[in-house]
Each structure stands twice: as structure tokens, then as C-alpha cells.
C-alpha atoms as a PDB file:
ATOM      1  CA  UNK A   1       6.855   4.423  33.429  1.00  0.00           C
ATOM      2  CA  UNK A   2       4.391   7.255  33.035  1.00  0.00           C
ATOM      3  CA  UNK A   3       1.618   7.742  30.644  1.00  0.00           C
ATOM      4  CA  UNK A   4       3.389  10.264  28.385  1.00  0.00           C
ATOM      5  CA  UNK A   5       6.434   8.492  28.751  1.00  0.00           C
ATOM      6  CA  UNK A   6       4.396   5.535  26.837  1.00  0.00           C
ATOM      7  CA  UNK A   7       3.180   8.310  24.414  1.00  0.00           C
ATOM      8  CA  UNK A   8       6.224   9.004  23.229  1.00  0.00           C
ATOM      9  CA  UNK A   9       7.560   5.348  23.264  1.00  0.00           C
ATOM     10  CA  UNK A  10       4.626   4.626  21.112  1.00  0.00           C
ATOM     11  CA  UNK A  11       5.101   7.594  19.288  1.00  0.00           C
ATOM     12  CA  UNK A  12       8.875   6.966  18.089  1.00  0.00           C
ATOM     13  CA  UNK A  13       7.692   3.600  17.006  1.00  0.00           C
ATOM     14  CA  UNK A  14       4.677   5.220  14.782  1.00  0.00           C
ATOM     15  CA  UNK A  15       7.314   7.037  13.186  1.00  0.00           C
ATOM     16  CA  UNK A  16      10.031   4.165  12.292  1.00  0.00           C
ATOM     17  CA  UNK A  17       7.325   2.245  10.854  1.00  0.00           C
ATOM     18  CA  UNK A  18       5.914   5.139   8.817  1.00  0.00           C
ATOM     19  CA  UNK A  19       9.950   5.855   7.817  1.00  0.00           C
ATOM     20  CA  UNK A  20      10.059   1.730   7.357  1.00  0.00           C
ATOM     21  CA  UNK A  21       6.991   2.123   4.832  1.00  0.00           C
ATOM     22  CA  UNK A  22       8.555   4.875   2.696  1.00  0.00           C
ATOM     23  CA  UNK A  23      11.478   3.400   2.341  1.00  0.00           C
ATOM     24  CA  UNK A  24       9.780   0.490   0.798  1.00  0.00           C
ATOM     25  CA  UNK A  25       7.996   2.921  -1.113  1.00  0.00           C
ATOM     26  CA  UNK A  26      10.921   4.187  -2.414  1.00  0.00           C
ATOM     27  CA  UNK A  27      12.931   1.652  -3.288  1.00  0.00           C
ATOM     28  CA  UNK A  28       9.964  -0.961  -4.678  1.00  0.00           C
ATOM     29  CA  UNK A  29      11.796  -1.595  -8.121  1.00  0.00           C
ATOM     30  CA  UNK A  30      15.162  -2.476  -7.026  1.00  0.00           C
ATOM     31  CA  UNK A  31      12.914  -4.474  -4.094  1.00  0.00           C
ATOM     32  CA  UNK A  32      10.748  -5.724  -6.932  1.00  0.00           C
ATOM     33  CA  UNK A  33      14.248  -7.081  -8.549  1.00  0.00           C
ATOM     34  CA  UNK A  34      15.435  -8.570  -5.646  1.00  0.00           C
ATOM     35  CA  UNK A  35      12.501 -10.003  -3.735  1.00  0.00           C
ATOM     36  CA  UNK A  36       9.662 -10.564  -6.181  1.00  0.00           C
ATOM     37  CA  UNK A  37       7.342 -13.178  -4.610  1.00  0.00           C
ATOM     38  CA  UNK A  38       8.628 -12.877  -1.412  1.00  0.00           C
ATOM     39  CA  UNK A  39       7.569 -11.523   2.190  1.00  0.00           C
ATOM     40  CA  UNK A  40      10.052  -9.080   3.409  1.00  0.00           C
ATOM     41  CA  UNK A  41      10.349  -7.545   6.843  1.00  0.00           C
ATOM     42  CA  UNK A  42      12.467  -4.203   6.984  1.00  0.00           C
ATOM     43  CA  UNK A  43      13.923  -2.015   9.838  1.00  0.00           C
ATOM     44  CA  UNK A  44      15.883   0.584   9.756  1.00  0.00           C
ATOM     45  CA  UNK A  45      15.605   1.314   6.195  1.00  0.00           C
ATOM     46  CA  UNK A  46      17.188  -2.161   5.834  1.00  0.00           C
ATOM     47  CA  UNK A  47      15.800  -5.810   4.558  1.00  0.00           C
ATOM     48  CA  UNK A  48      16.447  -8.072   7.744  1.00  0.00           C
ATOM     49  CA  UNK A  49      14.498 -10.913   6.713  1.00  0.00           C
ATOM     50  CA  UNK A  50      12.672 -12.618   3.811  1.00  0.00           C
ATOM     51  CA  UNK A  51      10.682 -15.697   3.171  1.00  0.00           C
ATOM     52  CA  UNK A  52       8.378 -17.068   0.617  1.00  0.00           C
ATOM     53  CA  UNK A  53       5.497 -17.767   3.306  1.00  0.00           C
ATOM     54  CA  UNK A  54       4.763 -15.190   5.326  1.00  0.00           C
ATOM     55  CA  UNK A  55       4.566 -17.520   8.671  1.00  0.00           C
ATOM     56  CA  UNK A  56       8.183 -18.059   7.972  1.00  0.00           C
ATOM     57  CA  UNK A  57       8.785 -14.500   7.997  1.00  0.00           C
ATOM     58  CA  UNK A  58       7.455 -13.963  11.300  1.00  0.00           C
ATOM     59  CA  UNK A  59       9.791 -16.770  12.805  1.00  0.00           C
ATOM     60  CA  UNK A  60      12.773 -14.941  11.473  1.00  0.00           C
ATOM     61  CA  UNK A  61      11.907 -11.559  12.940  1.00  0.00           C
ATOM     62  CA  UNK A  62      13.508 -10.967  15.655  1.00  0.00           C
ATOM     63  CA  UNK A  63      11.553  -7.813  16.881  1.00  0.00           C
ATOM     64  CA  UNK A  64       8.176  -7.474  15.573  1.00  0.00           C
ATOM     65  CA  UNK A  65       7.064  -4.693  16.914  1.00  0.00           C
ATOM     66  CA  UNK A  66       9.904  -2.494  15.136  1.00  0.00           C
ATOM     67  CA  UNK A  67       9.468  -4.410  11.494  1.00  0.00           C
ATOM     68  CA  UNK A  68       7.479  -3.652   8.643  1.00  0.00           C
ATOM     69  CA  UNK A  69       6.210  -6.693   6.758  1.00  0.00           C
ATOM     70  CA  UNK A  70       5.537  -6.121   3.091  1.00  0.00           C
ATOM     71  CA  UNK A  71       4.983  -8.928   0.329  1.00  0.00           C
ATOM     72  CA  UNK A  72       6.829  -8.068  -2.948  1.00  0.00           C
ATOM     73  CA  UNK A  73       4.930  -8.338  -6.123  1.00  0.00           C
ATOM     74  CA  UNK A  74       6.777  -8.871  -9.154  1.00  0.00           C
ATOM     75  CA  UNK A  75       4.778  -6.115 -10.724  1.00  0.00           C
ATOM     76  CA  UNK A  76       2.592  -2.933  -9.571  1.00  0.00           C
ATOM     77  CA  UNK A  77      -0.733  -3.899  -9.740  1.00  0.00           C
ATOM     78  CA  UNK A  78      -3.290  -2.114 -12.510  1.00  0.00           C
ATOM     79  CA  UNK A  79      -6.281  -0.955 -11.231  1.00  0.00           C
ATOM     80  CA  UNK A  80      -9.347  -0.901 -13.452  1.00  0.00           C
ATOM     81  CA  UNK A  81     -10.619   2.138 -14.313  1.00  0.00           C
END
């Protein structure tokens, strides 16, 4: 495998975790609902996993590398101004 052929590889999976991210982004309310207090990982645009310790989490996860891990808080947190 050659150096841009990493690049790219590397590249794609920038990208799916960035799409991962928004997608959490997005959907944080009906995710706040669901899965308050809890690590989640998602790929795909899809929950595949969750777990109230975040070691647990990572035992469930099959790949990683292609998962975004996110705790869910039950509410947004205030910042002081």
C-alpha cells in the first residue's frame, strides 16, 4: 500500500467521523431522550452501542477506529457568562 493510498484511507475515515459527529449534533435531543447518562458509540449515522461506563463501551465496539464515542448529558450544559 502506497503513501497516498494511506492518505486517502485516512482521509475517508476523517470524514465518517466528522459525518458521525454531526449526526450526533443533530439529533442530541431525541439522543438526550433516549440515552441520557449514557456513553454512546455511533457509526454510520447509527447508535451501535451504549453503556453507562465508558470502559464498557469500548468492549462492545466492535471497530474503534470507525466509532464516535460521545457521553449523553441529560441536559446542554450553561456556560457562565
Amino acid at each position: 500500500m502506497d503513501d497516498n493510498m494511506i492518505d486517502e484511507l485516512v482521509a475517508d475515515e476523517i470524514v465518517a467521523f466528522e459525518a458521525d459527529r454531526a449526526w450526533i449534533d443533530a439529533h442530541i435531543e431525541t439522543l438526550r431522550k433516549e440515552y441520557a447518562d449514557y456513553w454512546i458509540a455511533v457509526q454510520d449515522g447509527k447508535v451501535i452501542a451504549r453503556a453507562a461506563d465508558v470502559g464498557e463501551l469500548l468492549g462492545k465496539v466492535p471497530n474503534l477506529a470507525r466509532a464516535c464515542v460521545e457521553f449523553i448529558s441529560p441536559s446542554a450544559p450553561t456556560l457562565p457568562l
